[in-house]
Protein backbone atom coordinates (compact mmCIF):
# COMPACT_ATOMS: atom_id res chain seq x y z
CA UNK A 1 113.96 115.85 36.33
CA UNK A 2 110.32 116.70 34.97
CA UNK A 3 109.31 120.30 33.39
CA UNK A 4 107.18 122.31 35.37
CA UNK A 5 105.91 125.69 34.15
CA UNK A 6 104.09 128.66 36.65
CA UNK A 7 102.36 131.25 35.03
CA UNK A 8 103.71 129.98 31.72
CA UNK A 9 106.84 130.41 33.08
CA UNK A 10 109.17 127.66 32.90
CA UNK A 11 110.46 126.96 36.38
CA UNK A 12 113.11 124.97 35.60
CA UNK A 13 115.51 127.66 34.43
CA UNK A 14 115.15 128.92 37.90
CA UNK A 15 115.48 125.72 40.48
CA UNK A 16 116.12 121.87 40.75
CA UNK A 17 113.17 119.72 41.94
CA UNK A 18 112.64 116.04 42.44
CA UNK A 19 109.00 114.28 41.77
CA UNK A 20 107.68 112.65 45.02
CA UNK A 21 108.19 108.81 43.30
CA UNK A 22 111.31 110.02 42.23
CA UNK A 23 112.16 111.07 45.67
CA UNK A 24 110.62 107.95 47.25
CA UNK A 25 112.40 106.34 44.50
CA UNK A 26 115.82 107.12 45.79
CA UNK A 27 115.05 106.64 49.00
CA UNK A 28 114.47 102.99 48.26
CA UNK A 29 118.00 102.63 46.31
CA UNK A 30 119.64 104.14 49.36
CA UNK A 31 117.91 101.73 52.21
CA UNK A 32 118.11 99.10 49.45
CA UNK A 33 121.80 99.07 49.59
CA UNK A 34 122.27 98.47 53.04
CA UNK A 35 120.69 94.88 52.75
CA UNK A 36 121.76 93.39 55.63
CA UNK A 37 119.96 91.90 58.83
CA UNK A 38 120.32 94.16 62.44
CA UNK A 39 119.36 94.12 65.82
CA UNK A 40 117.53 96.55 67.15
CA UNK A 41 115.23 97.33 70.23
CA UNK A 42 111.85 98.44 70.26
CA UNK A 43 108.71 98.04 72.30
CA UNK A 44 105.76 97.24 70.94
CA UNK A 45 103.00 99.73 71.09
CA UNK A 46 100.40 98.33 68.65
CA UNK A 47 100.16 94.66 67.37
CA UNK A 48 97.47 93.19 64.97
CA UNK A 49 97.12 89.78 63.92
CA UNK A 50 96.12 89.51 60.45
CA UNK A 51 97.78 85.90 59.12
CA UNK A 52 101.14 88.39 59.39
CA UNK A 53 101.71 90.22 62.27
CA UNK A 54 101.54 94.28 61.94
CA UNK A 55 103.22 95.85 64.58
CA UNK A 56 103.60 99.57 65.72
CA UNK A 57 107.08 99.71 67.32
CA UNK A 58 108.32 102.88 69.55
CA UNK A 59 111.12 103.86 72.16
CA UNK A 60 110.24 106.28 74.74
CA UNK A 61 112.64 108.46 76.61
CA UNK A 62 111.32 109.11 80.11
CA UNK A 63 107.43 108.21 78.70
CA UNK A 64 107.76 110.83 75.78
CA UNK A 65 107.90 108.51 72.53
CA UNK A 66 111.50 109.65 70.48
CA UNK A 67 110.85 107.06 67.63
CA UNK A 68 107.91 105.49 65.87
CA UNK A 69 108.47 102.84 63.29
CA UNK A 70 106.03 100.09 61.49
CA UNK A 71 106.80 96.46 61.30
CA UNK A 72 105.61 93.31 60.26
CA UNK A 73 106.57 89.94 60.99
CA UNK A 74 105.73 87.53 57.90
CA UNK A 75 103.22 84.39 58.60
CA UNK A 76 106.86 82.05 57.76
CA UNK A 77 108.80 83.73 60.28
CA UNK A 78 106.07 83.37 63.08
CA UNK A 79 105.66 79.57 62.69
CA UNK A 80 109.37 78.63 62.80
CA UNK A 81 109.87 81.36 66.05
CA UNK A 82 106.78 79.80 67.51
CA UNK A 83 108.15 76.45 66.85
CA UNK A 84 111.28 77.55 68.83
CA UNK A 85 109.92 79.77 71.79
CA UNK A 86 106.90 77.70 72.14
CA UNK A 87 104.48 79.55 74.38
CA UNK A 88 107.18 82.35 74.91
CA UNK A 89 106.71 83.31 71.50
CA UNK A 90 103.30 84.61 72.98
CA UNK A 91 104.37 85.81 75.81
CA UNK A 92 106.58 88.22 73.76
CA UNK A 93 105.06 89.05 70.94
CA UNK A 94 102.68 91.22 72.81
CA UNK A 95 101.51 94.70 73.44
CA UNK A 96 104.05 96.49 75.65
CA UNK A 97 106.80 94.08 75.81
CA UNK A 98 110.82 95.55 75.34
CA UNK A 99 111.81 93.51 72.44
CA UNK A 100 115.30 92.75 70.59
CA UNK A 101 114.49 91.96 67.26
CA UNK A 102 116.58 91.05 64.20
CA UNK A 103 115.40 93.30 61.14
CA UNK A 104 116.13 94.09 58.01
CA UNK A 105 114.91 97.64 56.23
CA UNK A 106 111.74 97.70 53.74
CA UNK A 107 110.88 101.05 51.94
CA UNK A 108 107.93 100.70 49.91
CA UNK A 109 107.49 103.74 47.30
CA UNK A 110 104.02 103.92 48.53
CA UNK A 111 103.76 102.91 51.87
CA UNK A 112 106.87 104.13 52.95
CA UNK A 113 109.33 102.94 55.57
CA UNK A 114 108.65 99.54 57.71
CA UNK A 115 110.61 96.53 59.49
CA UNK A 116 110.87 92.91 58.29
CA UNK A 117 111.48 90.89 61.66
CA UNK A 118 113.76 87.78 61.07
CA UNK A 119 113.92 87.01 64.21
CA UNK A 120 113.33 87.28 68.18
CA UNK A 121 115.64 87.05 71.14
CA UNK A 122 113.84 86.49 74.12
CA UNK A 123 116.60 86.66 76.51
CA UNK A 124 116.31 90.33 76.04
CA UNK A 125 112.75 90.40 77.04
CA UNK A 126 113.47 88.36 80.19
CA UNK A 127 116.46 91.13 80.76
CA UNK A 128 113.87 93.67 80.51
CA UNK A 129 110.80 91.99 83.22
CA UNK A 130 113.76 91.01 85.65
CA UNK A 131 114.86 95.16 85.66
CA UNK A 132 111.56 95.56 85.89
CA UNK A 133 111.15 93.40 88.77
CA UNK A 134 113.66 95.12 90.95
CA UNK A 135 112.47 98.48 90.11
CA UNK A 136 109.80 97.41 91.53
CA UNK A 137 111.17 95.85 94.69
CA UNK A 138 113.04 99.08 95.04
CA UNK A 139 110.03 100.77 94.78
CA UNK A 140 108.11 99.19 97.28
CA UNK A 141 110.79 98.72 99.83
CA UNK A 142 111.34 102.85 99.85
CA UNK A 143 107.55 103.19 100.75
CA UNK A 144 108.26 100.48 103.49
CA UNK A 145 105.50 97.40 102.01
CA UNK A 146 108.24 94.73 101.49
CA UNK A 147 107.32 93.20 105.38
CA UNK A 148 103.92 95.01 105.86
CA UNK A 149 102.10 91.70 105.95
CA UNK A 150 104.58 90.43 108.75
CA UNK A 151 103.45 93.35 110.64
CA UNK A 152 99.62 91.45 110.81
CA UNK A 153 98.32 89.87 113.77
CA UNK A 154 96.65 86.87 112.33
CA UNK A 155 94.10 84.26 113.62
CA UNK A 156 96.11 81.13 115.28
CA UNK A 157 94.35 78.93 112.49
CA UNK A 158 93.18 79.72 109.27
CA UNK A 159 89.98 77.90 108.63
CA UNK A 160 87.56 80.48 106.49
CA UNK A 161 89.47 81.00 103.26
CA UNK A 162 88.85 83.25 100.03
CA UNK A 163 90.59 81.55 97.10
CA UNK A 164 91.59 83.76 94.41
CA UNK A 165 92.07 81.63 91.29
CA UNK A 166 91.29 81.29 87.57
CA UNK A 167 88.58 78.29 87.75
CA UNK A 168 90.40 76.45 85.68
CA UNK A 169 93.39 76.64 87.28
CA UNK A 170 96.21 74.02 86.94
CA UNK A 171 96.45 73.37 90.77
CA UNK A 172 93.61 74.40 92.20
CA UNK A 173 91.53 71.19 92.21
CA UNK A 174 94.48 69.72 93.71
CA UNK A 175 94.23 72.07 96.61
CA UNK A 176 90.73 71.36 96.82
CA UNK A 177 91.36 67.95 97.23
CA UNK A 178 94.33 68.29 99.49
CA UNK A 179 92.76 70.73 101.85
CA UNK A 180 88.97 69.27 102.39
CA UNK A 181 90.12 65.21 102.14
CA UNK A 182 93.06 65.90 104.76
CA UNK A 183 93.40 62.87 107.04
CA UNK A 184 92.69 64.63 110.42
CA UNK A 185 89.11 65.70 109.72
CA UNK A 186 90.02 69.47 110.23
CA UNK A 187 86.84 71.28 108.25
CA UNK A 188 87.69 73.97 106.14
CA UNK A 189 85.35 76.86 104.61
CA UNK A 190 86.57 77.83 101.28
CA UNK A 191 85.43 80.03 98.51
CA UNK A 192 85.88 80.64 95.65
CA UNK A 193 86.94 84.49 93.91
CA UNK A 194 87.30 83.53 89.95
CA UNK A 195 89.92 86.04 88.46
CA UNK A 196 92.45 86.06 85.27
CA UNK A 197 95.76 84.95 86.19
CA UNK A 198 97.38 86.36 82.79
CA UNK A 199 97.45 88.51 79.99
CA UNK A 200 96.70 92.03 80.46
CA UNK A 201 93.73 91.95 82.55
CA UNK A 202 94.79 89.73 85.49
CA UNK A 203 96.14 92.36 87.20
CA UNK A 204 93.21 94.44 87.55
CA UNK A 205 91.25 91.30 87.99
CA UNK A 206 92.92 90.29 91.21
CA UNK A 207 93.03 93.93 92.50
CA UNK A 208 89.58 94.19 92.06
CA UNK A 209 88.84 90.97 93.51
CA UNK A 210 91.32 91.85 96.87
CA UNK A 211 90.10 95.22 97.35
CA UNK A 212 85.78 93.79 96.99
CA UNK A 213 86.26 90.74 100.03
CA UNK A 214 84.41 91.35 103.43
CA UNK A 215 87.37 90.91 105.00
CA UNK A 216 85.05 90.12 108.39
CA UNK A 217 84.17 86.78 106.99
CA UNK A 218 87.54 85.68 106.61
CA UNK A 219 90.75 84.69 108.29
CA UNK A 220 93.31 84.38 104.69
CA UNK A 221 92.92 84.81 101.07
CA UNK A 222 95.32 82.64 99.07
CA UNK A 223 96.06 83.41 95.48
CA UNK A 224 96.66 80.18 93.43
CA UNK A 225 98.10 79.99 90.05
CA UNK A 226 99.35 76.38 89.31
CA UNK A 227 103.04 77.33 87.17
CA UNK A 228 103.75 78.97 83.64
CA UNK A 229 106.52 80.69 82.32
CA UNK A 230 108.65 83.48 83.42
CA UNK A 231 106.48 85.71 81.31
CA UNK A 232 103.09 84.07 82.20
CA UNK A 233 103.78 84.41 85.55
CA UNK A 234 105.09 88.47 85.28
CA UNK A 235 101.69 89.54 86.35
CA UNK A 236 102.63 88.59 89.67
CA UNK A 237 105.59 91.10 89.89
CA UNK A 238 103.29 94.33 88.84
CA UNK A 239 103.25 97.00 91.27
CA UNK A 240 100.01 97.87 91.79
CA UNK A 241 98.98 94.47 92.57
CA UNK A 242 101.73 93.60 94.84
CA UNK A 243 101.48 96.72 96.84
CA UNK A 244 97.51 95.90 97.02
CA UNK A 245 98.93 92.45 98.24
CA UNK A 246 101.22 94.13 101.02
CA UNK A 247 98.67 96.43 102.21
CA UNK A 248 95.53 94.14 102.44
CA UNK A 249 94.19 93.56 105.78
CA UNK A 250 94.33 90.05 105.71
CA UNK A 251 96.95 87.29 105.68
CA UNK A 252 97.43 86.46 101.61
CA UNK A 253 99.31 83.05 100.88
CA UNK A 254 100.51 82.42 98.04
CA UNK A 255 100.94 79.10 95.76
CA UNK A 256 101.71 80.85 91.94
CA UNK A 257 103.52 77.80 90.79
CA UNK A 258 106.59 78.61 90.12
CA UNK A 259 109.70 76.50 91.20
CA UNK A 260 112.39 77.86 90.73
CA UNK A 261 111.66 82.21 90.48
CA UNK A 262 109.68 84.08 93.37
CA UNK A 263 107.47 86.79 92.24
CA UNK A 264 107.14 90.53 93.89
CA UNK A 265 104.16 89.33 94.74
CA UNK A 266 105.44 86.19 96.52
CA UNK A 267 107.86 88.22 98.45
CA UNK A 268 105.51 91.40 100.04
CA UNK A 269 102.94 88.63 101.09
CA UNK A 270 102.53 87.01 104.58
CA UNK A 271 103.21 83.39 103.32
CA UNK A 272 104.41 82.33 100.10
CA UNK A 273 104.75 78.76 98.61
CA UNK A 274 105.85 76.95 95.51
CA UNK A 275 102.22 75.50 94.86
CA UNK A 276 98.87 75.32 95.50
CA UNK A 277 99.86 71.55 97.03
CA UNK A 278 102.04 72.62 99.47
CA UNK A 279 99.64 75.97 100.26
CA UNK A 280 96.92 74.00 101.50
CA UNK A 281 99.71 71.55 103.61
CA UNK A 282 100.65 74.06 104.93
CA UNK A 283 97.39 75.50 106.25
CA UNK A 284 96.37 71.80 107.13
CA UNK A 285 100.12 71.43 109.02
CA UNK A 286 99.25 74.73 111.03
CA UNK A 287 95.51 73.55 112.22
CA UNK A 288 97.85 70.26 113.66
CA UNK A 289 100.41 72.75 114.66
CA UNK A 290 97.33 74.50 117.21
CA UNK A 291 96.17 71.18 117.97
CA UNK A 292 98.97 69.64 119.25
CA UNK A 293 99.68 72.91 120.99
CA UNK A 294 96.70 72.76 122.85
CA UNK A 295 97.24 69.09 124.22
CA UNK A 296 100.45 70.55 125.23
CA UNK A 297 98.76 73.12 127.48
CA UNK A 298 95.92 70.77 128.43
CA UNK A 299 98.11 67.99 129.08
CA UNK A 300 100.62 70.69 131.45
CA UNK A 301 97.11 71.88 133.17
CA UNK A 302 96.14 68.55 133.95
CA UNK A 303 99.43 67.15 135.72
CA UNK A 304 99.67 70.55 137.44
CA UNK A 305 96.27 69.99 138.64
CA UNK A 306 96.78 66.57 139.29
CA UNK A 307 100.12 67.21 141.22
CA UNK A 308 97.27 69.88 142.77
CA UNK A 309 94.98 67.98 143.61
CA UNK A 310 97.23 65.49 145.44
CA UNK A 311 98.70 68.61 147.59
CA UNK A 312 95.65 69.96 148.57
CA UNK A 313 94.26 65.85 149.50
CA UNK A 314 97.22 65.83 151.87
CA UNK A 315 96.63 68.99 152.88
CA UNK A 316 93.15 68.60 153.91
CA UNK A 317 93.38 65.37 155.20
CA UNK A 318 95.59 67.23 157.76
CA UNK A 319 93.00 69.20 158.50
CA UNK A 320 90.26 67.02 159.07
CA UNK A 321 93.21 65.27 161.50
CA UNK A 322 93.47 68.79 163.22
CA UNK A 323 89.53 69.94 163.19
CA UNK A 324 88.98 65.81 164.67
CA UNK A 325 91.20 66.72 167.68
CA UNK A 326 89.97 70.66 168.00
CA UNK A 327 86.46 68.71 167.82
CA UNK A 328 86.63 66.67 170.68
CA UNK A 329 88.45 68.99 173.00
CA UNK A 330 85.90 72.04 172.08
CA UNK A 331 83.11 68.60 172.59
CA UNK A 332 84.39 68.32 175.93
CA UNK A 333 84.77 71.78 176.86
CA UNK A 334 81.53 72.59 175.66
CA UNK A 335 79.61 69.47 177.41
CA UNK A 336 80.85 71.69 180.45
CA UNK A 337 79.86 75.12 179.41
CA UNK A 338 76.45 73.58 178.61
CA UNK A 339 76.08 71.59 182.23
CA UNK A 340 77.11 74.93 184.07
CA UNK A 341 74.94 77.41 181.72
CA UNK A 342 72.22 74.88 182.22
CA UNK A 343 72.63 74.58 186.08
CA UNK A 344 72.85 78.79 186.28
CA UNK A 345 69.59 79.07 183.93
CA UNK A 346 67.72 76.78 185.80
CA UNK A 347 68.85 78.18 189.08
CA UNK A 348 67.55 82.00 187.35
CA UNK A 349 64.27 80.49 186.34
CA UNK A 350 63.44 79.47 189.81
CA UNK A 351 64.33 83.10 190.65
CA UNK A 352 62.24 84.49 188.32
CA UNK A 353 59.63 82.04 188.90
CA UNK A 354 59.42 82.86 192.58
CA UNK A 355 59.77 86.94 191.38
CA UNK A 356 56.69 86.34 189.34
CA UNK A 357 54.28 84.33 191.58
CA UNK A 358 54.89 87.14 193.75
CA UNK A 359 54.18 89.66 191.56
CA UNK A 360 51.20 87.52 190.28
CA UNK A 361 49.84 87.69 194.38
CA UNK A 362 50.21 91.20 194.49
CA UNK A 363 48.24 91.40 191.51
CA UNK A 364 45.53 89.41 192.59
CA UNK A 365 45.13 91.20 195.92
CA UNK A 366 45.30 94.24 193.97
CA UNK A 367 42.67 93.65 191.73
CA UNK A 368 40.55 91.89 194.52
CA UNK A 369 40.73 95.35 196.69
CA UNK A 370 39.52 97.91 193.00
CA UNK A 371 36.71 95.19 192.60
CA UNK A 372 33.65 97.61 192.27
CA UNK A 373 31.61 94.52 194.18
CA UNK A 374 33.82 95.04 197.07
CA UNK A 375 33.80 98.88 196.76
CA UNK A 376 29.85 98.63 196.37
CA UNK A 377 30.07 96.41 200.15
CA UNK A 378 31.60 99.08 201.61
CA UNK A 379 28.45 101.60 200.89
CA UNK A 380 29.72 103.17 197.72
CA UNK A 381 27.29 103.31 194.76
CA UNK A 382 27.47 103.24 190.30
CA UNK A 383 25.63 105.89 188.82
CA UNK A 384 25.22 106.07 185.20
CA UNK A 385 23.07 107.63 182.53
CA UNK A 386 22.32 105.68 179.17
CA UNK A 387 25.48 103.34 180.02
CA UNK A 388 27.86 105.75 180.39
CA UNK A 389 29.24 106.64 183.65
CA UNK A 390 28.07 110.20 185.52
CA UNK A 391 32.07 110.79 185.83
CA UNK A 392 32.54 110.53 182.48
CA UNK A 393 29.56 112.76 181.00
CA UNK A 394 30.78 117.00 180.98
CA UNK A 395 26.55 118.23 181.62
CA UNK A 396 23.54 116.38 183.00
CA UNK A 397 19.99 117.59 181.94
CA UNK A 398 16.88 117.34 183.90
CA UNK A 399 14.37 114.91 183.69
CA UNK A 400 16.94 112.63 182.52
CA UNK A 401 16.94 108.96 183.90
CA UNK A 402 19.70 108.35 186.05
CA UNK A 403 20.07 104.35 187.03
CA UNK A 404 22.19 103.77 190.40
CA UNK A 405 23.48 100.55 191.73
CA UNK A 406 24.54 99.48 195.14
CA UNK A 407 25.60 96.20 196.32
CA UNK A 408 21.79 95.25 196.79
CA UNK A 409 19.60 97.28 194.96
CA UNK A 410 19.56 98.66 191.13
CA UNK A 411 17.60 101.99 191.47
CA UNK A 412 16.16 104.09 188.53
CA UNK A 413 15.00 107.80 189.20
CA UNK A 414 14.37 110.98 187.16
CA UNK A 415 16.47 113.82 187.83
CA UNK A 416 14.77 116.85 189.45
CA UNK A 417 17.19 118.98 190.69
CA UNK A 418 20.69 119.34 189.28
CA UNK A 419 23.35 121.57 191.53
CA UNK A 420 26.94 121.86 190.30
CA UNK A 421 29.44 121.42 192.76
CA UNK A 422 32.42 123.93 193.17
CA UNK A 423 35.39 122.58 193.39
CA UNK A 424 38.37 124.08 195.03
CA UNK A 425 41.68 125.71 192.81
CA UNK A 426 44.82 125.93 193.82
């Protein structure tokens, strides 16, 4: 206990007070004491990689953070849990992941309380994606997108394919391979969508990728991962991309690689296989599939038309049998139609030969009697004036030449005297 004097007062007659090291101080005895390794779970909000490892750890009830707690996890440590998890160790160890950790208690006088790790149990972690996983399936199946690629009607073969893939994926050259250098020649039209396929940004990378396609120049897209581990491969269980996955317009195939788990994302798409392999057998084994289906059908059309075609040879052979017969008794009949329509029209045009040389006569004497010549023999005379007959002209002057004709004589004169004649009306 220190002095401490206000107003030249001294305070300690009047309370009890603790410096802040001797506080801090105490503090340390207390957590000192305890000195023994627990578990404890955390998840880790911050994490900085500095030779140690800092770490920020927190627990949230419903999103709202209750606790808040620095740790570090010593260089030592690290290497021998990295030389047990392997790449797990990664996998875990990162921002985000629900963590069971063995600790023990550090309180520093100066910078306060932290967390030594010892040690990491990842079957806690797994624990942790696999709830994860089914909240997620329970999710989804409430808003009905568990089957919605089922519900697609897709082309009978998919030949025009977008490949969503890290380039340097494990399978995809095999699929490459597999698919264009398949035995029956099929030609396929592939490209390429590069994306991340883990860590934090693969999610949104694939999304992104998904949601930017022209889905018109397409019949499938096929994500391809080539394996990993249960936590390299959690990316394919996150919501948001697996819903993308059930509601994208197109058929998405899967081959993420993973033998012996299936991801959400495996499950809400339209075809899902264990690798990128067997996704491009498949899409060779469905090309055969249509083939063979259509020498089915074209082989069924041709023996019905075949079985047709013999039918309808019969058939019209019968016919031709039929027509030969109706031929020659319609011949015969008609030889006799034509010999007694030929006898009646010749018989007809003799009548109408006779009718017409008669007519022709009458003619002829007709136009023998209204000869002018003959009418001009009888005493009857032509007048005209300038050509044109006097009957035809409506006033005559005087002095005008008037030419007559008779059956001799052709006789011009100049009119003197004109006297119109009265003619009687009814």
């Amino acid at each position: 206990m220190a002095n401490c004097f206000l107003y030249g007062v001294d305070m300690t007659l009047y309370m009890k007070y603790y410096s802040l090291h001797s506080l801090t101080k105490s503090i340390k005895n207390h957590l000192d004491k305890i000195n023994k390794e627990i578990w404890v779970t955390a998840e880790i909000a911050d994490l900085q990689d500095r030779y140690h490892y800092y770490l920020e750890l927190v627990q949230r009830d419903e999103d709202i953070v209750v606790a808040r707690v620095k740790a570090v996890l010593w260089n030592d440590i690290a290497e021998q849990l990295l030389k047990k998890l392997e790449k797990a160790f990664y996998e875990v160890l990162k921002v985000g992941s629900k963590v069971l950790i063995k600790i023990t208690i550090q309180f520093h006088e100066v910078y306060g309380l932290s967390l030594v790790i010892r040690d990491l149990d990842i079957r806690y972690t797994l624990g942790e994606l696999e709830k994860k996983k089914q909240e997620t399936l329970e999710k989804l199946e409430k808003e009905r997108l568990l089957k919605k690629q089922l519900e697609l009607t897709p082309k009978l073969v998919f030949q025009r394919i977008a490949i969503i893939s890290s380039p340097t994926a494990a399978g995809l050259e095999d699929f490459m391979d597999q698919l264009h250098s398949n035995i029956y020649g099929y030609a396929f039209s592939t490209k390429l969508y590069p994306v991340f396929v883990q860590g934090e940004r693969a999610a949104k990378s694939i999304i992104h990728k998904i949601n930017s396609l022209n889905y018109n120049n397409y019949d499938c897209i096929v994500i391809l991962r080539g394996g990993g581990s249960r936590f390299e491969l959690d990316v394919f269980n996150d919501y948001e991309l697996s819903k993308t996955i059930a509601l994208c317009e197109l058929p998405v195939i899967t081959g993420i690689g993973h033998l012996k788990d299936e991801s959400v994302s495996d499950i809400v798409s339209f075809k899902s296989l264990k690798t990128p392999t067997a996704v491009a057998e498949w899409l060779i084994e469905k090309v055969l599939f249509f083939e063979s289906n259509c020498k089915n059908v074209l082989d069924k059309a041709l023996d019905m038309v075949s079985q047709k075609l013999v039918k309808e040879k019969l058939a019209i052979s019968q016919k031709l049998n039929e027509i030969l017969i109706l031929s020659k008794v319609f011949i015969s009949n008609s030889k006799k139609d034509i010999f007694d329509k030929l006898t009646q029209s010749k018989s007809l045009a003799l009548r109408l030969v006779d009718k017409e040389k008669n007519r022709i006569d009458y003619l002829s004497k007709t136009i023998k009697t209204l000869d002018p010549k003959n009418l001009l023999e009888k005493g009857y005379t032509y007048s005209t004036i300038q050509n044109i007959p006097i009957s035809e002209l409506d006033s005559i002057s005087i002095h005008e030449k008037l030419i007559t004709i008779s059956d001799k004589f052709k006789i011009s004169s100049k009119i003197e005297i004109i006297d119109k004649l009265e003619t009687d009306r009814v």
